[in-house]
PDB file of N, CA and C in Angstrom:
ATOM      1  N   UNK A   1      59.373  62.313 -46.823  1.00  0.00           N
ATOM      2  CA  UNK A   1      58.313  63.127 -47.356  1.00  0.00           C
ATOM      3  C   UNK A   1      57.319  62.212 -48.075  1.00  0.00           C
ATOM      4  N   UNK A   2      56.038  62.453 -47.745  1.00  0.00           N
ATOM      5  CA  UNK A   2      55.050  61.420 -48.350  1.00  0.00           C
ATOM      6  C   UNK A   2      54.764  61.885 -50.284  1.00  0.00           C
ATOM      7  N   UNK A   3      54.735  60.442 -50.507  1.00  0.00           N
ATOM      8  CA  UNK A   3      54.563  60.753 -52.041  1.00  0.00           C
ATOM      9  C   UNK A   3      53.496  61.284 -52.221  1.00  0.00           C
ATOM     10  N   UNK A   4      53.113  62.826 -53.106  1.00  0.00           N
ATOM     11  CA  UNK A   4      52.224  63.177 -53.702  1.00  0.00           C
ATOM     12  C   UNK A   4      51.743  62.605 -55.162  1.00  0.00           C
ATOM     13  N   UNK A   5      49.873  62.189 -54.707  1.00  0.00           N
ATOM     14  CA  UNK A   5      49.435  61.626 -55.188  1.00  0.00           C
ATOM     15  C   UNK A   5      48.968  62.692 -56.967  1.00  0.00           C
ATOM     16  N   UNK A   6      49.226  61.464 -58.097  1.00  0.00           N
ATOM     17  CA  UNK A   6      48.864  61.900 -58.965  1.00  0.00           C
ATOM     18  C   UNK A   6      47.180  62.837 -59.141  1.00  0.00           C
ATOM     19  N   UNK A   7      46.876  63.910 -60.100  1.00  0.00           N
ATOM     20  CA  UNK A   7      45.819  64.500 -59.662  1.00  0.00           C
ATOM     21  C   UNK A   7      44.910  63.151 -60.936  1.00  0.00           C
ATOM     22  N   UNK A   8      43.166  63.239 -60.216  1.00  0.00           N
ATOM     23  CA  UNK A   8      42.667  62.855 -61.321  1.00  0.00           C
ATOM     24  C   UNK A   8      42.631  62.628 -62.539  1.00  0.00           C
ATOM     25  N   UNK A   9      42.777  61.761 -63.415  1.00  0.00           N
ATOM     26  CA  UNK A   9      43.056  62.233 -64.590  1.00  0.00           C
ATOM     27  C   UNK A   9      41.710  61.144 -65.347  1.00  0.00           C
ATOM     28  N   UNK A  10      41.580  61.417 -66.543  1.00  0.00           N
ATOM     29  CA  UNK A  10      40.549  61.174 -67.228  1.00  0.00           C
ATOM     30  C   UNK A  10      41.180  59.662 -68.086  1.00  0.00           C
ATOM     31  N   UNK A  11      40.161  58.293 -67.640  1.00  0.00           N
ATOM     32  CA  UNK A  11      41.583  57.315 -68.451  1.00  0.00           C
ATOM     33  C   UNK A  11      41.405  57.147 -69.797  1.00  0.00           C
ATOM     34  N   UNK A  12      40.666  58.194 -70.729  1.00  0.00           N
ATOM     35  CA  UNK A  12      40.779  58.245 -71.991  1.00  0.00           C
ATOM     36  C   UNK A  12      41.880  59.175 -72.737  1.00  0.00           C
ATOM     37  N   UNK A  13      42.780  59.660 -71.599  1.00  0.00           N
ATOM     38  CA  UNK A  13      43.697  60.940 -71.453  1.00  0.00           C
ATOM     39  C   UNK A  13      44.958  59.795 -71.195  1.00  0.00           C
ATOM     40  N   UNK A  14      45.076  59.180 -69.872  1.00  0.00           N
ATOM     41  CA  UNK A  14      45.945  57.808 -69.728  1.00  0.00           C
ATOM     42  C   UNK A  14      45.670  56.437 -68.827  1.00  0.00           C
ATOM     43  N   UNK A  15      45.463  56.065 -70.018  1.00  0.00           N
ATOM     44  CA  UNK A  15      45.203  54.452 -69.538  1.00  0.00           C
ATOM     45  C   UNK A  15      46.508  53.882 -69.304  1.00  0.00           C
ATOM     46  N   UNK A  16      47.313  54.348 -69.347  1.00  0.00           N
ATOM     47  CA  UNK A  16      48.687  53.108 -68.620  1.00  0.00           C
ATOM     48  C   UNK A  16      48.528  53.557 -67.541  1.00  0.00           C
ATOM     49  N   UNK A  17      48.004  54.892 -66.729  1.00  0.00           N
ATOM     50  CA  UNK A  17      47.906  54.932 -64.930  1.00  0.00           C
ATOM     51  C   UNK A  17      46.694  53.433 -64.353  1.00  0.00           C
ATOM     52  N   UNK A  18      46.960  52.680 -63.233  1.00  0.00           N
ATOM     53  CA  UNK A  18      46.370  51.908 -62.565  1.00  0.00           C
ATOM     54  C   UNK A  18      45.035  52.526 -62.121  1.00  0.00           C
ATOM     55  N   UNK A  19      43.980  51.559 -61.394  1.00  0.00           N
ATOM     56  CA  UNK A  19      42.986  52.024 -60.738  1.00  0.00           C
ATOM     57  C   UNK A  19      43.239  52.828 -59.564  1.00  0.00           C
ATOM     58  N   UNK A  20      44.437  52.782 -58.699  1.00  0.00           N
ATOM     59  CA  UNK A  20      44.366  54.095 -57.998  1.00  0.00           C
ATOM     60  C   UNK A  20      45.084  55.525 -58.566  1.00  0.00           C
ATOM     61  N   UNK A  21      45.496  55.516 -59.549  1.00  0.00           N
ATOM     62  CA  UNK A  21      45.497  57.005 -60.127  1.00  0.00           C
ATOM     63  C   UNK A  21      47.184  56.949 -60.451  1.00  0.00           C
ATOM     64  N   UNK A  22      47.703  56.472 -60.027  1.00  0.00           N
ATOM     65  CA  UNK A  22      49.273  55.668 -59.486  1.00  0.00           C
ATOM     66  C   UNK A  22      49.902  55.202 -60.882  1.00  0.00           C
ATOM     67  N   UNK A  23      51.118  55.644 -60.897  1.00  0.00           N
ATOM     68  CA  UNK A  23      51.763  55.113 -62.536  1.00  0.00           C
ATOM     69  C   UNK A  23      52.120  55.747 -63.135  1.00  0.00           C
ATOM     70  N   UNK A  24      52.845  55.516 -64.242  1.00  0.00           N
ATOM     71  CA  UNK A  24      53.324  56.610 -65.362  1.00  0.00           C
ATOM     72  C   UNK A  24      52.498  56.623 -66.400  1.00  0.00           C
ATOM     73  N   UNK A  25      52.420  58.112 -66.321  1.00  0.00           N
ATOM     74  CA  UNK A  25      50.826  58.676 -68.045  1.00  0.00           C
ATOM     75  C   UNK A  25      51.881  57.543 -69.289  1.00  0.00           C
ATOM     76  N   UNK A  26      53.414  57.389 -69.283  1.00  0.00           N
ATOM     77  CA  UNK A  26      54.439  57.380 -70.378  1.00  0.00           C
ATOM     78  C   UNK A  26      54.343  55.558 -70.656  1.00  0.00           C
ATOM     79  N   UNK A  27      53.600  55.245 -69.675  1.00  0.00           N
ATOM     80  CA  UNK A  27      53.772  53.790 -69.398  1.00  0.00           C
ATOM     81  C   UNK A  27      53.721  53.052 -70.513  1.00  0.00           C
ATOM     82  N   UNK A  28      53.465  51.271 -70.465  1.00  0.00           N
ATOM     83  CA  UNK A  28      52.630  50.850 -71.698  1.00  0.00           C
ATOM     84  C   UNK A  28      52.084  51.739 -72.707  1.00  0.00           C
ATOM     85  N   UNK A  29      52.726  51.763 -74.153  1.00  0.00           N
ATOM     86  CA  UNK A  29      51.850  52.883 -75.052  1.00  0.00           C
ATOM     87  C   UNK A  29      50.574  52.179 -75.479  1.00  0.00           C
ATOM     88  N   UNK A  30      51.062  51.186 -76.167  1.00  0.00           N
ATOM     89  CA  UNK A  30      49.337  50.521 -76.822  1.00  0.00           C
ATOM     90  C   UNK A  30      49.616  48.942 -77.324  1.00  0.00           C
ATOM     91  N   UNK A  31      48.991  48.250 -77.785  1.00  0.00           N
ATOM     92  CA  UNK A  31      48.987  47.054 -78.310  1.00  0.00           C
ATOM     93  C   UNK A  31      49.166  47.350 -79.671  1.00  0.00           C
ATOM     94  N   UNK A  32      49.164  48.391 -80.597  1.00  0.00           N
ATOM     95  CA  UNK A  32      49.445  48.167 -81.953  1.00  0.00           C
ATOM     96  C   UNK A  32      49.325  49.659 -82.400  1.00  0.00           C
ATOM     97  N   UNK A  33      49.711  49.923 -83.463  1.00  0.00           N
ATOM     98  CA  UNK A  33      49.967  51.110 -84.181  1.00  0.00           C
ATOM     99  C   UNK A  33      48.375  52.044 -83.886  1.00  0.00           C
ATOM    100  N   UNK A  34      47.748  51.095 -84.446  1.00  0.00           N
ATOM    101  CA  UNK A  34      46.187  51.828 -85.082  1.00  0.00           C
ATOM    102  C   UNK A  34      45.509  52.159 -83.613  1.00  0.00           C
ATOM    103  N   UNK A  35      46.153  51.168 -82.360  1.00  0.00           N
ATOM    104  CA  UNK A  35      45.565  51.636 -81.105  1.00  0.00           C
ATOM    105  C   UNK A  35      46.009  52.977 -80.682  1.00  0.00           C
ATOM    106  N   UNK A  36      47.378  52.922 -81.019  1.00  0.00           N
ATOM    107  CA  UNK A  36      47.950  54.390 -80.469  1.00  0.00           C
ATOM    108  C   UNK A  36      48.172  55.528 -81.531  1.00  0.00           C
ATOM    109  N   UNK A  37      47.887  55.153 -82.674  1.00  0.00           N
ATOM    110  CA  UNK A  37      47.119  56.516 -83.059  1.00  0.00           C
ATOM    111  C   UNK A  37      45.740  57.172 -82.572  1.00  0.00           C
ATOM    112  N   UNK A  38      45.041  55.883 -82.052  1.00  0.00           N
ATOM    113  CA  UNK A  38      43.762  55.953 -82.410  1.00  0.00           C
ATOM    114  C   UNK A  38      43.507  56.983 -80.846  1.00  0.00           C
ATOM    115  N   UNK A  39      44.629  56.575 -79.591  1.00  0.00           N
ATOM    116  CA  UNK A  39      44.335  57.006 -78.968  1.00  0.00           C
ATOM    117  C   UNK A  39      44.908  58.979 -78.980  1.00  0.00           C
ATOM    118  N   UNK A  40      46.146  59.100 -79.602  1.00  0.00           N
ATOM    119  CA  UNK A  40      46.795  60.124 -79.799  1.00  0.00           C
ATOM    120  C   UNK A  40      45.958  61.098 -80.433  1.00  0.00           C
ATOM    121  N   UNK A  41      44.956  61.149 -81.493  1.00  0.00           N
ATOM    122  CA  UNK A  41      44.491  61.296 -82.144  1.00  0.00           C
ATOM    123  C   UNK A  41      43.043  62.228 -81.074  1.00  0.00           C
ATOM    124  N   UNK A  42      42.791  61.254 -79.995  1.00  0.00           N
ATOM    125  CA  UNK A  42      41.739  61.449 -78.846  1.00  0.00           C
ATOM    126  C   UNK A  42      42.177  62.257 -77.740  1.00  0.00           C
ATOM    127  N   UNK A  43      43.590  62.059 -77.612  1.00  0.00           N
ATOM    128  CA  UNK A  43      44.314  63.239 -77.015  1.00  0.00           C
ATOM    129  C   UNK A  43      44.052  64.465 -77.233  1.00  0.00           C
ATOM    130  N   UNK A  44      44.911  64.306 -78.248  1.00  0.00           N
ATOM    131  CA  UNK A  44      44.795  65.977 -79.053  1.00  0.00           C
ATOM    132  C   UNK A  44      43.557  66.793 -79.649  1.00  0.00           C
ATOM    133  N   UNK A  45      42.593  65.679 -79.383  1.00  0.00           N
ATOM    134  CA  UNK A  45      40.836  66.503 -79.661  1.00  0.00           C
ATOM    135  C   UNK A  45      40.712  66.692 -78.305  1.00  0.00           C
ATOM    136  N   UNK A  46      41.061  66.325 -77.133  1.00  0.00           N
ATOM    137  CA  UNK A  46      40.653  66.324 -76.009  1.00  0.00           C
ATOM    138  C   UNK A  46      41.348  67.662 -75.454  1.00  0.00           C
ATOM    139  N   UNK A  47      42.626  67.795 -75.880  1.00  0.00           N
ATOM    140  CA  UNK A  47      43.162  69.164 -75.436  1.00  0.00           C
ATOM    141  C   UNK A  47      42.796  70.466 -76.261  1.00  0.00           C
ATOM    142  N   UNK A  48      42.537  70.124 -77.486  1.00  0.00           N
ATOM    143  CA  UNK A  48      41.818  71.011 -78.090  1.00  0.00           C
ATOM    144  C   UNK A  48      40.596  72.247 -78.105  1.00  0.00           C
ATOM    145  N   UNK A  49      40.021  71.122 -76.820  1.00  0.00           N
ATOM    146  CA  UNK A  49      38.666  72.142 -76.523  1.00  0.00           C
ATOM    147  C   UNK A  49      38.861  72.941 -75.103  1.00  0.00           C
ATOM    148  N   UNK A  50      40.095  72.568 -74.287  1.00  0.00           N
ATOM    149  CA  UNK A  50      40.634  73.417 -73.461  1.00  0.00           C
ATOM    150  C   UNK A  50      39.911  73.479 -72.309  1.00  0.00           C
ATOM    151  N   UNK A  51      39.104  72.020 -71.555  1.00  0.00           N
ATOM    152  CA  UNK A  51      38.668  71.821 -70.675  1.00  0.00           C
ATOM    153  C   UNK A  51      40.033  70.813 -69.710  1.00  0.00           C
ATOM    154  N   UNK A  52      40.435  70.774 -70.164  1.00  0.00           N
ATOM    155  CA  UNK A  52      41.687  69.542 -69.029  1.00  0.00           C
ATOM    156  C   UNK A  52      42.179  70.953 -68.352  1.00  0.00           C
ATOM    157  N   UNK A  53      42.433  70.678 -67.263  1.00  0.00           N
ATOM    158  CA  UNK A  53      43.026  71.292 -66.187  1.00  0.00           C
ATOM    159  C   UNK A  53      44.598  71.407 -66.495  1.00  0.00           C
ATOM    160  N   UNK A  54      45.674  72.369 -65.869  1.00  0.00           N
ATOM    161  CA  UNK A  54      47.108  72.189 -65.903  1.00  0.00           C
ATOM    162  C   UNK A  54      47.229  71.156 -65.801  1.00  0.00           C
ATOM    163  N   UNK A  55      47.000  70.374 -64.742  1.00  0.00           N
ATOM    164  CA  UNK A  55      47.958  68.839 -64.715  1.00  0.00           C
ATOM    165  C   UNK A  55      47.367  68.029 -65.565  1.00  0.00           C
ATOM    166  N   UNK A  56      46.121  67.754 -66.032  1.00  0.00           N
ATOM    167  CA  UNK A  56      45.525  67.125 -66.766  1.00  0.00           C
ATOM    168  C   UNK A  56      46.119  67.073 -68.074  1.00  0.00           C
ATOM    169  N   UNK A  57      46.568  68.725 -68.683  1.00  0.00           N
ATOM    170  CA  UNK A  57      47.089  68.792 -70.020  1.00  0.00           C
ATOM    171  C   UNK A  57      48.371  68.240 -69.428  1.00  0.00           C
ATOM    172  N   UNK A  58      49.252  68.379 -68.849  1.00  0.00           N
ATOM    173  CA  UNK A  58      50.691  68.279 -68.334  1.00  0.00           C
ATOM    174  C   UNK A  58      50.771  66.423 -69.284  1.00  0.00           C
ATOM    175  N   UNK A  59      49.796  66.070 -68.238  1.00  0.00           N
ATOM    176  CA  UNK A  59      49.560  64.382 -68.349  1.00  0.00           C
ATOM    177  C   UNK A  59      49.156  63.796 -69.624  1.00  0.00           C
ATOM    178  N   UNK A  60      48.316  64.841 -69.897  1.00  0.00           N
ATOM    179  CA  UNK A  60      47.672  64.292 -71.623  1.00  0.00           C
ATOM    180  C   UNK A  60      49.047  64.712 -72.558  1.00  0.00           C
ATOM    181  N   UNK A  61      50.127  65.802 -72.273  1.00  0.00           N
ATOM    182  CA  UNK A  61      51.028  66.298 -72.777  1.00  0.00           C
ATOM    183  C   UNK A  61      52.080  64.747 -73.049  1.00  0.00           C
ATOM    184  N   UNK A  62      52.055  64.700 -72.198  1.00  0.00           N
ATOM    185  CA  UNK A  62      53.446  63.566 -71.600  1.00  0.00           C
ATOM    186  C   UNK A  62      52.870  62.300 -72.136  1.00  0.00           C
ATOM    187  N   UNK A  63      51.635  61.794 -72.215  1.00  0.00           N
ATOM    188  CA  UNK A  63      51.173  60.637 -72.605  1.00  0.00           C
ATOM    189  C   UNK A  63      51.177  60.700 -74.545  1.00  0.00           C
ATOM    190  N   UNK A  64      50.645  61.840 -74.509  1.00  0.00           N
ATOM    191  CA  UNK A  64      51.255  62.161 -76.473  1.00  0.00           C
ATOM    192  C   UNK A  64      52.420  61.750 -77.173  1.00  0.00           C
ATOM    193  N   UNK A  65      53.340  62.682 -76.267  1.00  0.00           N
ATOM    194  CA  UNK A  65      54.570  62.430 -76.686  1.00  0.00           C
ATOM    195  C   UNK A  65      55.149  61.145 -76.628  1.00  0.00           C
ATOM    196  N   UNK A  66      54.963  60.503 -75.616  1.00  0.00           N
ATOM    197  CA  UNK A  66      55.150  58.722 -75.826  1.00  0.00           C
ATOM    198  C   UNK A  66      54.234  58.407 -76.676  1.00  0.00           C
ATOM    199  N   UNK A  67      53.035  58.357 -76.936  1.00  0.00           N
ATOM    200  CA  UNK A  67      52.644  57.525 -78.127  1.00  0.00           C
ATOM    201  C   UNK A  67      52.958  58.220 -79.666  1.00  0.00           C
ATOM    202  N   UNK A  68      53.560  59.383 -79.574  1.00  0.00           N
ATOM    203  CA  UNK A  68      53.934  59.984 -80.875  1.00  0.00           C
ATOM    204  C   UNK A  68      55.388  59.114 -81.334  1.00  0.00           C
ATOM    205  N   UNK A  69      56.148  59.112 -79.872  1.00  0.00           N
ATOM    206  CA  UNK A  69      57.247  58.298 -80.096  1.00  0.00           C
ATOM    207  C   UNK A  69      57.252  56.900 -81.045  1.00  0.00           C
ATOM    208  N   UNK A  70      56.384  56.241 -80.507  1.00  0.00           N
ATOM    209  CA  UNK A  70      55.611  54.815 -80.451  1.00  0.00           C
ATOM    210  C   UNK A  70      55.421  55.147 -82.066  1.00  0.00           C
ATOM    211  N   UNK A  71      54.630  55.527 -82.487  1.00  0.00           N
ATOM    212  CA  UNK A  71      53.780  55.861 -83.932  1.00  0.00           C
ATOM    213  C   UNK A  71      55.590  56.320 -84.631  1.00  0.00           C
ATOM    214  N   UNK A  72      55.725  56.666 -84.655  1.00  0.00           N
ATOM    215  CA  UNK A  72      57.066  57.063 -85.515  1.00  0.00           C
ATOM    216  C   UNK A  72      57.980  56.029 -85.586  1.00  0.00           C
ATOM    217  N   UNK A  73      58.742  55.266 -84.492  1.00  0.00           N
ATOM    218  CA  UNK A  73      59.273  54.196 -84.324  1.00  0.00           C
ATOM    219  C   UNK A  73      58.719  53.225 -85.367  1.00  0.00           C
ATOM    220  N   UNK A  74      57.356  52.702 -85.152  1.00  0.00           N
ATOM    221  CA  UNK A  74      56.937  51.709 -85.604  1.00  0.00           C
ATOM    222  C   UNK A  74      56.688  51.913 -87.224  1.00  0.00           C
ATOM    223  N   UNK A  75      56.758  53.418 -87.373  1.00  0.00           N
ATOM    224  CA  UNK A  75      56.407  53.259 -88.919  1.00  0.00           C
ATOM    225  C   UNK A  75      57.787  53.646 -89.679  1.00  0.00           C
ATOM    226  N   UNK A  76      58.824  53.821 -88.835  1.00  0.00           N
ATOM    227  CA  UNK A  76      59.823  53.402 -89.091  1.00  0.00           C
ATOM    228  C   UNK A  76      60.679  51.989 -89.282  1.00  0.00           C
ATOM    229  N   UNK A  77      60.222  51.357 -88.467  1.00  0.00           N
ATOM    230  CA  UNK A  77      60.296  50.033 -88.635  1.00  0.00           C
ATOM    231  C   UNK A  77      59.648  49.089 -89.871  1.00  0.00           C
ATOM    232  N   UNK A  78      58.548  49.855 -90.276  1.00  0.00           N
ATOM    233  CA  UNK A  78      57.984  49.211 -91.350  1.00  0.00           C
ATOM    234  C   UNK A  78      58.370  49.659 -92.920  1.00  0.00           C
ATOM    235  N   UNK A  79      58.963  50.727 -92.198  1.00  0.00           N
ATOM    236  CA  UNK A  79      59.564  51.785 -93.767  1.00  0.00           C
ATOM    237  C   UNK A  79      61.147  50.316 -94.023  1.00  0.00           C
ATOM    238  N   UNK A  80      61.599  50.103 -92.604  1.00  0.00           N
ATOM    239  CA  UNK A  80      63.095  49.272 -93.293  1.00  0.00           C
ATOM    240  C   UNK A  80      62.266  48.078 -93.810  1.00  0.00           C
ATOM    241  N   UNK A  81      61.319  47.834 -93.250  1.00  0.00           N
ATOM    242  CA  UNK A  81      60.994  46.447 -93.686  1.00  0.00           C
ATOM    243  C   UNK A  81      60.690  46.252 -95.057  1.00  0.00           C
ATOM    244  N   UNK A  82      60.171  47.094 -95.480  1.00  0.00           N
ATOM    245  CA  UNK A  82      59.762  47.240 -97.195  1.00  0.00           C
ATOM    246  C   UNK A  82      61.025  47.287 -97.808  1.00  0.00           C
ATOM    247  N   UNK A  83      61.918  48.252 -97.207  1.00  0.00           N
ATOM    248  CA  UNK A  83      63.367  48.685 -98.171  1.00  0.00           C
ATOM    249  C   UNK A  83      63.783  46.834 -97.883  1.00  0.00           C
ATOM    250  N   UNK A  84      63.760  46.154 -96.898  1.00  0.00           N
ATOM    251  CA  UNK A  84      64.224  44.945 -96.993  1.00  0.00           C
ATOM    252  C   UNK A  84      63.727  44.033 -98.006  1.00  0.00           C
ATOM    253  N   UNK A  85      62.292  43.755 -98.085  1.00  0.00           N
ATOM    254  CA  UNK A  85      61.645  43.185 -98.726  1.00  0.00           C
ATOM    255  C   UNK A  85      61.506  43.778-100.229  1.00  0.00           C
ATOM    256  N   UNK A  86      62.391  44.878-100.446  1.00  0.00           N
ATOM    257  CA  UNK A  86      62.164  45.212-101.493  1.00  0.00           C
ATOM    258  C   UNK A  86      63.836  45.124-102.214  1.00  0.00           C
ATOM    259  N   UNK A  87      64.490  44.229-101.451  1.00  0.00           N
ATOM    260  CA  UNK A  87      66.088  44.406-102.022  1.00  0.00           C
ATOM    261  C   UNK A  87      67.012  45.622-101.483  1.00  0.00           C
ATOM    262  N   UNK A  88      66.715  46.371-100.673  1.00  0.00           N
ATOM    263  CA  UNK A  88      67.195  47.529-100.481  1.00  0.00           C
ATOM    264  C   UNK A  88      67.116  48.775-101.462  1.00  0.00           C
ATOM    265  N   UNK A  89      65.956  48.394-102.189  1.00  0.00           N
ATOM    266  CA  UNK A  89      65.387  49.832-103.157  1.00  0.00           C
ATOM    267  C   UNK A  89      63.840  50.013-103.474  1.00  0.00           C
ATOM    268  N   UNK A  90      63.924  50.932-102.558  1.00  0.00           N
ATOM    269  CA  UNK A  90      62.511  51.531-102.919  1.00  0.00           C
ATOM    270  C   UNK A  90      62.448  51.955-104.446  1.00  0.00           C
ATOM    271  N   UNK A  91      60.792  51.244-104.686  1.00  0.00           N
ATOM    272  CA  UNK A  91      60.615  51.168-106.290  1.00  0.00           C
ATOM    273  C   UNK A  91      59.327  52.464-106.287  1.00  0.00           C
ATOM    274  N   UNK A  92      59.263  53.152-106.696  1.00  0.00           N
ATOM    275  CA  UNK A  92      57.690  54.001-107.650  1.00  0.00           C
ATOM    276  C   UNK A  92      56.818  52.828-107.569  1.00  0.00           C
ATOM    277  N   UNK A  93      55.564  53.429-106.665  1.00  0.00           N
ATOM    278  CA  UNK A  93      54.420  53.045-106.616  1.00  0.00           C
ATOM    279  C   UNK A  93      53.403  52.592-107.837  1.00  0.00           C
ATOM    280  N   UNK A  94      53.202  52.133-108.112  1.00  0.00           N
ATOM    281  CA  UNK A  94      51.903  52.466-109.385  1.00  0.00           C
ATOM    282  C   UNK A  94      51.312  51.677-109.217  1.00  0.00           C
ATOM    283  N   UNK A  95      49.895  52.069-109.484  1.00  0.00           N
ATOM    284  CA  UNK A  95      48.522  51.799-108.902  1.00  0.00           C
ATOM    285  C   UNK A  95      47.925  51.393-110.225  1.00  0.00           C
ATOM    286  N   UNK A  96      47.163  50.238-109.998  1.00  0.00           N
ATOM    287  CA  UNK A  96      46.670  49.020-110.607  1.00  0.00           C
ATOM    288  C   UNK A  96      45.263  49.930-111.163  1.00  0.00           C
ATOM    289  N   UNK A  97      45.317  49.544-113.026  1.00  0.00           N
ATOM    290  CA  UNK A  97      44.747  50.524-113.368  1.00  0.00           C
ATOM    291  C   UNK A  97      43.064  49.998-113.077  1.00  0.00           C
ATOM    292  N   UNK A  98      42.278  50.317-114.199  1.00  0.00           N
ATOM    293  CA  UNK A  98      40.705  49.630-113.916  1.00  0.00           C
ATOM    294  C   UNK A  98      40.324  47.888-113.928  1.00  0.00           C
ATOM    295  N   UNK A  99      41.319  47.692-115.056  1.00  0.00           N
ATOM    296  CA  UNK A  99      41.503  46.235-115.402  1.00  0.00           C
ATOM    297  C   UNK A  99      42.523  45.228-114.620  1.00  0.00           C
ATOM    298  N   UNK A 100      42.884  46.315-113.527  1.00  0.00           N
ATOM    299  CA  UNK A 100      43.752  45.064-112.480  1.00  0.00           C
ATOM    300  C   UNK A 100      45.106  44.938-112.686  1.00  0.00           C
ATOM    301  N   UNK A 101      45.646  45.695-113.762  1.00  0.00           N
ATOM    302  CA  UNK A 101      46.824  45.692-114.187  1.00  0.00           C
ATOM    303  C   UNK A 101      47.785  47.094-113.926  1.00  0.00           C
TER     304      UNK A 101
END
């Protein structure tokens, strides 16, 4: 049975699909945190206004959820890193008053 081809999709919706349309929306998430919020963020305004087609949302659906993955992971990773760098105890914040102190 011949493989059915992915439908159009918009590559601000998923850029890990190749130039022929071919690939997983789930693919490569991003090069860094702030990219894949930045793109998740463009997702979810993009489905918002309720012009993507079924498969389009399907795809913008599926490409979210991997970079939501991605975004949680990584700021999980940075949450141990502090508890590391911090001795294994998170300390109370406090914010440096007018004079720097």
């Amino acid at each position: 049975m011949p493989k059915q081809q992915s439908p159009d999709l918009d590559p601000a919706i998923s850029p890990a699909l190749d130039s022929s349309g071919e690939g997983a929306a789930d693919g490569p998430v991003a090069v860094s945190f702030e990219q894949a919020l930045a793109e998740l963020e463009a997702i979810v305004a993009r489905m918002e206004t309720g012009e993507l087609s079924l498969e389009q949302s399907l795809a913008a659906y599926k490409r979210g959820a991997a970079l939501l993955q991605y975004c949680q992971t990584a700021l999980k990773d940075a949450q141990q890193q502090v508890k590391v760098l911090e001795s294994g105890v998170l300390q109370e914040f406090r914010a440096l008053d007018s004079d720097g102190e």
